[in-house]
N, C-alpha and C. Protein backbone atom coordinates (compact mmCIF):
# COMPACT_ATOMS: atom_id res chain seq x y z
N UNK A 1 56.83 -23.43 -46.89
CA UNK A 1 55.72 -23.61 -45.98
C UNK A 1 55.83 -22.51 -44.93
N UNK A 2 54.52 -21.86 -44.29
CA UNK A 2 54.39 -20.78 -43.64
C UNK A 2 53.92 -21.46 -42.35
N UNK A 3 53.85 -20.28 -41.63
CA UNK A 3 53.33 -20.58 -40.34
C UNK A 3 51.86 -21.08 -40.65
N UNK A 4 51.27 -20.35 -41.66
CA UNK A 4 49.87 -19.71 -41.82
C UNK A 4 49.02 -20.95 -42.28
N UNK A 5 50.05 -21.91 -43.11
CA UNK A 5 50.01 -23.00 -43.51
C UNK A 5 49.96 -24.40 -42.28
N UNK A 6 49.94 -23.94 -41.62
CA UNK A 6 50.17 -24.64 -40.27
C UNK A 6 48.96 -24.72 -38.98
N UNK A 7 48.31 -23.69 -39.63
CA UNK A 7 47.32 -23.24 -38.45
C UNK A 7 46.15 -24.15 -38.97
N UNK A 8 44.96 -24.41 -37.92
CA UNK A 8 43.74 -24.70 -38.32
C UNK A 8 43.11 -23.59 -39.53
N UNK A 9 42.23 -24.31 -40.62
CA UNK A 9 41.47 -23.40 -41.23
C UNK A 9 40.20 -22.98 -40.58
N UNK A 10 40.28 -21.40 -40.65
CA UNK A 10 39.35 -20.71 -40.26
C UNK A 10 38.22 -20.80 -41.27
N UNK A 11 36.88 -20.49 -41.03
CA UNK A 11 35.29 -20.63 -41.61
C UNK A 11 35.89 -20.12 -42.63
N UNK A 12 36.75 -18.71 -43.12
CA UNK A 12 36.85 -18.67 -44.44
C UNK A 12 37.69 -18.90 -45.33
N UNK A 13 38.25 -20.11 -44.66
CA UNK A 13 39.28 -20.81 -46.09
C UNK A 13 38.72 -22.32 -46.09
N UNK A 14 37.60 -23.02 -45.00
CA UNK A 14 37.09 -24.24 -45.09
C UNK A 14 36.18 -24.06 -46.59
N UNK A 15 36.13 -24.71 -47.24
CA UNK A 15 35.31 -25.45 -48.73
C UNK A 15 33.98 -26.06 -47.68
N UNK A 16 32.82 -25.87 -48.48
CA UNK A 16 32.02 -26.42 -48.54
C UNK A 16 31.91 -28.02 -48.17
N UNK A 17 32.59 -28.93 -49.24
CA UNK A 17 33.38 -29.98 -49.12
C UNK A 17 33.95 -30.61 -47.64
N UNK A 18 34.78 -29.73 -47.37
CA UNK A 18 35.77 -30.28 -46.03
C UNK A 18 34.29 -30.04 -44.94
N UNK A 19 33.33 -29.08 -44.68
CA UNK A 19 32.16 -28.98 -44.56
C UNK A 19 31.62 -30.32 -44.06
N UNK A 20 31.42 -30.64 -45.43
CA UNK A 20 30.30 -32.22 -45.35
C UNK A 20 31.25 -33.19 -44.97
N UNK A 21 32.51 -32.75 -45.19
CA UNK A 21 33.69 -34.80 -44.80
C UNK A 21 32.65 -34.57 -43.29
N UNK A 22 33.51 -33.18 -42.79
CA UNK A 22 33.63 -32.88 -41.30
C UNK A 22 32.03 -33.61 -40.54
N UNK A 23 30.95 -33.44 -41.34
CA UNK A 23 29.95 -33.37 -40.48
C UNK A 23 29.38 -35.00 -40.88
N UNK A 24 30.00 -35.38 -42.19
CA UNK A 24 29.22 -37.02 -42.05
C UNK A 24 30.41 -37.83 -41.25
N UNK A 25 31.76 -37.35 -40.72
CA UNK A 25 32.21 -37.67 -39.82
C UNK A 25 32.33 -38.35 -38.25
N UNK A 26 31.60 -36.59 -38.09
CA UNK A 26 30.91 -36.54 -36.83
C UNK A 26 30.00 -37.92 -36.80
N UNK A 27 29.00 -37.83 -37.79
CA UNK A 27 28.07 -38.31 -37.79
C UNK A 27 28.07 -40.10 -37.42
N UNK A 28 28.87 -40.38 -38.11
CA UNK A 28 29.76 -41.72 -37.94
C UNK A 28 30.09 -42.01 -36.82
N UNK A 29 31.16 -41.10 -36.66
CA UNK A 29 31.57 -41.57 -34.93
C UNK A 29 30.95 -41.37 -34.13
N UNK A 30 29.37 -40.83 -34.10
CA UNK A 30 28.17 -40.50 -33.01
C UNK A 30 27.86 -41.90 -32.82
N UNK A 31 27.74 -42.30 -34.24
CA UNK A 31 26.67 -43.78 -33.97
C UNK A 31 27.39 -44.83 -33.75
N UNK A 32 28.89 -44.51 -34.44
CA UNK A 32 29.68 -46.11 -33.57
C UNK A 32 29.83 -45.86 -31.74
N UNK A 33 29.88 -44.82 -31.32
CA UNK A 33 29.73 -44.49 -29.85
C UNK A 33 28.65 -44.92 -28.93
N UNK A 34 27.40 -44.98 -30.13
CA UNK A 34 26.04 -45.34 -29.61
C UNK A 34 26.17 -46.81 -29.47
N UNK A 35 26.74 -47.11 -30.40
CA UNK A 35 26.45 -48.44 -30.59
C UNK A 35 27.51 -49.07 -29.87
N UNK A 36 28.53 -48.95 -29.13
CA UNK A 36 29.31 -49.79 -27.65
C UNK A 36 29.16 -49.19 -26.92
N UNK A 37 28.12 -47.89 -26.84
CA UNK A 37 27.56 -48.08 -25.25
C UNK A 37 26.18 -48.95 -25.16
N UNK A 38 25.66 -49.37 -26.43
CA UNK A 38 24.37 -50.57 -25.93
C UNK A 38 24.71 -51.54 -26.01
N UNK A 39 25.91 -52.37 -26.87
CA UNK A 39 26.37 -53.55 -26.50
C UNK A 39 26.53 -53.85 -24.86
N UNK A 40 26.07 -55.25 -24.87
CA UNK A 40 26.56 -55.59 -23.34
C UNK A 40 27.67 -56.43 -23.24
N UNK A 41 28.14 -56.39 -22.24
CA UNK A 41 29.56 -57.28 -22.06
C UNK A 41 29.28 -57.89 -21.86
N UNK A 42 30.40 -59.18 -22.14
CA UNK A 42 30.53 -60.58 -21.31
C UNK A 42 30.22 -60.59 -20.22
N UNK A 43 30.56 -60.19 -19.29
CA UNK A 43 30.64 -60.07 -18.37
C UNK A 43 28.90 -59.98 -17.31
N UNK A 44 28.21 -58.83 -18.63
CA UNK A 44 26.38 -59.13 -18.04
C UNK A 44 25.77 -59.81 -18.34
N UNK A 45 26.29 -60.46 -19.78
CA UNK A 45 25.95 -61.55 -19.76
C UNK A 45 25.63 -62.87 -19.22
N UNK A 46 26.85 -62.53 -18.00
CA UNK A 46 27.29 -63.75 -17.66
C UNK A 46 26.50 -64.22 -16.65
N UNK A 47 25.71 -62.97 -15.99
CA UNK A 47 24.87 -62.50 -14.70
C UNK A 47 23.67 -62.68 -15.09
N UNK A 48 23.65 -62.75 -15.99
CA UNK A 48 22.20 -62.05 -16.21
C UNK A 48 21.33 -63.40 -16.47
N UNK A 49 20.01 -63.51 -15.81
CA UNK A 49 19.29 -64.57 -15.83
C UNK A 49 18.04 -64.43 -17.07
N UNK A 50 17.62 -65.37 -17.65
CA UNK A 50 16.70 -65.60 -18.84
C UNK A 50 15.66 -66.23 -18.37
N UNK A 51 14.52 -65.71 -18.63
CA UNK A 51 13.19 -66.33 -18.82
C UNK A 51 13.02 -67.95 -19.93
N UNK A 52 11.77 -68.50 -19.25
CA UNK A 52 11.68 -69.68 -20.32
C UNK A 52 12.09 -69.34 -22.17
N UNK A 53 11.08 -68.05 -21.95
CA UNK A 53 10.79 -67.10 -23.60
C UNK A 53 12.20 -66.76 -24.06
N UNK A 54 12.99 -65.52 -23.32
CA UNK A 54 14.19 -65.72 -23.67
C UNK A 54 15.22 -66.85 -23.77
N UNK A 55 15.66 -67.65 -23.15
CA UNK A 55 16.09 -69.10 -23.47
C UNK A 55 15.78 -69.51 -24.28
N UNK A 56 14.15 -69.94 -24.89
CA UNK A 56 13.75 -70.43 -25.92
C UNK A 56 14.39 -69.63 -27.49
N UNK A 57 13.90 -68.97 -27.11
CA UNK A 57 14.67 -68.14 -28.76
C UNK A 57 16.12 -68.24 -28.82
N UNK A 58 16.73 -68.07 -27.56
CA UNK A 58 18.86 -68.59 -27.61
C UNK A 58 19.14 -69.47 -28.20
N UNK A 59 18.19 -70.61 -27.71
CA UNK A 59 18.37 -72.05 -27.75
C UNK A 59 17.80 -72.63 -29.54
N UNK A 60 16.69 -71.88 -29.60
CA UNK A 60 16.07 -72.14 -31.10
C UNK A 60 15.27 -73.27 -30.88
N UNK A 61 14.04 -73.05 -29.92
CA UNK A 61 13.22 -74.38 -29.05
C UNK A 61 12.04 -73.24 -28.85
N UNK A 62 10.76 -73.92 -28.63
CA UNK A 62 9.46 -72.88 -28.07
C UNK A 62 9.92 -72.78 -26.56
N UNK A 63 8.96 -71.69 -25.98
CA UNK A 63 8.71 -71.82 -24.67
C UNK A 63 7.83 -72.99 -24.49
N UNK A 64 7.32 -73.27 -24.63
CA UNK A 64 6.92 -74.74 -24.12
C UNK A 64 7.81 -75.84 -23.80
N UNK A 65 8.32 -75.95 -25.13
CA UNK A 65 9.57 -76.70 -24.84
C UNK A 65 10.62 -76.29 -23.35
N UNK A 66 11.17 -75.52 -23.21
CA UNK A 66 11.50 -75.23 -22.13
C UNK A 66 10.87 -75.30 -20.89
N UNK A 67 9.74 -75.01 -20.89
CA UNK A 67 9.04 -74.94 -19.59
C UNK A 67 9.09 -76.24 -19.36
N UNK A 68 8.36 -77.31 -20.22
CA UNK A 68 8.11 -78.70 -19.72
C UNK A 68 9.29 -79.28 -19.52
N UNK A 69 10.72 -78.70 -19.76
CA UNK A 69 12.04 -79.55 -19.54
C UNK A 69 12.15 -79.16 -18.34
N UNK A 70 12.14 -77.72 -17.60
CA UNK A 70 11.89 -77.20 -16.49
C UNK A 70 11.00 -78.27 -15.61
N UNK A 71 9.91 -78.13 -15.88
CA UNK A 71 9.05 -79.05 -15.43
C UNK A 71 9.99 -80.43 -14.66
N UNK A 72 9.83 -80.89 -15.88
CA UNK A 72 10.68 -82.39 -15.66
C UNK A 72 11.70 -82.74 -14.94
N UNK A 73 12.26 -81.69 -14.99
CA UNK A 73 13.90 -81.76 -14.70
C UNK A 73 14.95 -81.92 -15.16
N UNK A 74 14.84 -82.15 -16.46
CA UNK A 74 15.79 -82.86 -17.72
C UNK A 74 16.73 -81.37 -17.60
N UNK A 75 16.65 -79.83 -17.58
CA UNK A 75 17.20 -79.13 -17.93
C UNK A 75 17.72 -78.37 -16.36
N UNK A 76 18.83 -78.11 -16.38
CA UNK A 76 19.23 -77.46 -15.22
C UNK A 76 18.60 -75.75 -15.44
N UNK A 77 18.08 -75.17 -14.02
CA UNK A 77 17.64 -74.05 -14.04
C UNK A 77 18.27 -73.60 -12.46
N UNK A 78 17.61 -72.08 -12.32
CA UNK A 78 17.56 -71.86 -11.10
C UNK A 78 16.67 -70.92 -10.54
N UNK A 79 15.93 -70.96 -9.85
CA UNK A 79 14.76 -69.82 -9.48
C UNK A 79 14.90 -68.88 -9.09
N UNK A 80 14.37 -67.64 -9.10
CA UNK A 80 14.40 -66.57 -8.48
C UNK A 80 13.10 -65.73 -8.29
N UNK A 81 13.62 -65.94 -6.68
CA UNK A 81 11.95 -66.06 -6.02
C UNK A 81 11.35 -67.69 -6.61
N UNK A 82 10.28 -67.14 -7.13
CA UNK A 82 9.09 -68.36 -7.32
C UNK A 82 9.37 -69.08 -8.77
N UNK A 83 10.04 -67.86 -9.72
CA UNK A 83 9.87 -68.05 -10.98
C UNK A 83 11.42 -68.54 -11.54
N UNK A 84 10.96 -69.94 -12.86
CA UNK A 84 12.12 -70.27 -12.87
C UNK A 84 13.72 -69.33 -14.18
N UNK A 85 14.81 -69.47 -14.18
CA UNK A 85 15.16 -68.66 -14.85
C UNK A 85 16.63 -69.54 -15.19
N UNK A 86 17.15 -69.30 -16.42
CA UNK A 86 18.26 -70.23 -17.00
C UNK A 86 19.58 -68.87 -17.32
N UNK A 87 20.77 -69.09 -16.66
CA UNK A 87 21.88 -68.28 -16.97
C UNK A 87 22.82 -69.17 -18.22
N UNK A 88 23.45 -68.32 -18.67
CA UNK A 88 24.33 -68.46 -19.73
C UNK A 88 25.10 -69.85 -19.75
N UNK A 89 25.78 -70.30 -18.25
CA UNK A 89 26.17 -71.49 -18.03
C UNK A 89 24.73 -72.54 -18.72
N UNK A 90 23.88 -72.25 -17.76
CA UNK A 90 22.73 -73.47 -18.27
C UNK A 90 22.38 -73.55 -19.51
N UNK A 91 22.31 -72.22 -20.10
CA UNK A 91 22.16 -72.25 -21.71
C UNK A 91 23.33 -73.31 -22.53
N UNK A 92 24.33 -72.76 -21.92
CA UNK A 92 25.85 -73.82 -22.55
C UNK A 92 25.55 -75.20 -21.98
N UNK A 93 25.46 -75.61 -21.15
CA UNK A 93 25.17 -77.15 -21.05
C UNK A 93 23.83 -77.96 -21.76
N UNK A 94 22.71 -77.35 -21.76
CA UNK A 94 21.97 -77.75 -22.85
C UNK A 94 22.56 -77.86 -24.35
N UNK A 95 22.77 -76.37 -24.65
CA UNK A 95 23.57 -76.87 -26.17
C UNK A 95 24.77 -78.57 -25.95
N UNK A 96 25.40 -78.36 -25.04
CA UNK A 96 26.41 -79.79 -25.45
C UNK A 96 25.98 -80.71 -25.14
N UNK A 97 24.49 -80.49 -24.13
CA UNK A 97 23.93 -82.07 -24.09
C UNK A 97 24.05 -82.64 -25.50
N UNK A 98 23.54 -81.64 -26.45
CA UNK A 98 22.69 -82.17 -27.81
C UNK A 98 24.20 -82.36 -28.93
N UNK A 99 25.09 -82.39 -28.37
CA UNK A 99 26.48 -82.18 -29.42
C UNK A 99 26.66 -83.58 -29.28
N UNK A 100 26.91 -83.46 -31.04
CA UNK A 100 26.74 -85.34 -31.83
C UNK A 100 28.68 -85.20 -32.37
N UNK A 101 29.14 -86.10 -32.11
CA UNK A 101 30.70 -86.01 -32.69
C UNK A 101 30.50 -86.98 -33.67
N UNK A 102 30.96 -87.42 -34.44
CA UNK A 102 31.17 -88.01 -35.84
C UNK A 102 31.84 -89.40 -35.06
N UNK A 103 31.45 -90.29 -36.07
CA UNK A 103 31.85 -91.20 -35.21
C UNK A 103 33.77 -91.59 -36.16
N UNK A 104 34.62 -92.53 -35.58
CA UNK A 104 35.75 -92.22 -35.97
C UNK A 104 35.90 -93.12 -37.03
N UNK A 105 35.17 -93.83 -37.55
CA UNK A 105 35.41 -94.19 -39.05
C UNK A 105 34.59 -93.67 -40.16
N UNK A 106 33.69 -92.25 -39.93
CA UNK A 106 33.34 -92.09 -40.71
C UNK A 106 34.14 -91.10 -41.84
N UNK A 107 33.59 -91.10 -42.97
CA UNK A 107 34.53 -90.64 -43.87
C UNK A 107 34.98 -89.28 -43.70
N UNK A 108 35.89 -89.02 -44.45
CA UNK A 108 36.28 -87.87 -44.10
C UNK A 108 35.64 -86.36 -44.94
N UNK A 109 35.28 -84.73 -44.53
CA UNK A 109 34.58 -84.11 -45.45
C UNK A 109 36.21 -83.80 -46.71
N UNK A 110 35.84 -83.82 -47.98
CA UNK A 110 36.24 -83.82 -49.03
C UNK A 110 36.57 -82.32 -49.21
N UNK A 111 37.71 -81.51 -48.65
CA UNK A 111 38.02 -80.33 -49.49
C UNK A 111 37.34 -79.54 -50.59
């Protein structure tokens, strides 16, 4: 083994080949880069307040549905300004309102 053997390849000993690894490479690690800088964190999540519309689609319910629980009062919210708006906490306590546990003699699921 040489020094020469050691060095980066220059444009005229790269192949065609090493070429395309190199550039569908790039290409790869462009878009996984893209793609965790638009993920959002936990963390904005956690802040971040939802419309009736958004809630409704989290939840898998219309906006109607939401609004009139709003309405009612059945669903915890919190306003901002005038308009009402549901955070991630409130989203989680609706879901476990609706959580059914099995009752303890029922059978068991079968492997």
């Amino acid at each position: 083994m040489t020094r020469n053997d050691l060095a980066p390849p220059t444009e005229s000993t790269r192949t065609d080949r090493q070429a395309a690894i190199d550039s569908t490479l790039i290409l790869r690690l462009t878009n996984a880069v893209e793609l965790l800088t638009a993920m959002q964190s936990a963390a904005d999540l956690e802040l971040r307040c939802f419309t009736p519309a958004q809630a409704a689609v989290i939840l898998g319910k219309t906006t109607n549905w939401v609004t009139e629980n709003i309405q009612a009062g059945s669903i915890p919210f919190t306003r901002v300004g005038k308009s009402p708006r549901l955070t991630a906490a409130h989203i989680r306590w609706i879901q476990q309102q609706g959580e059914v546990m099995p009752h303890k003699y029922a059978k068991p699921i079968a492997a």
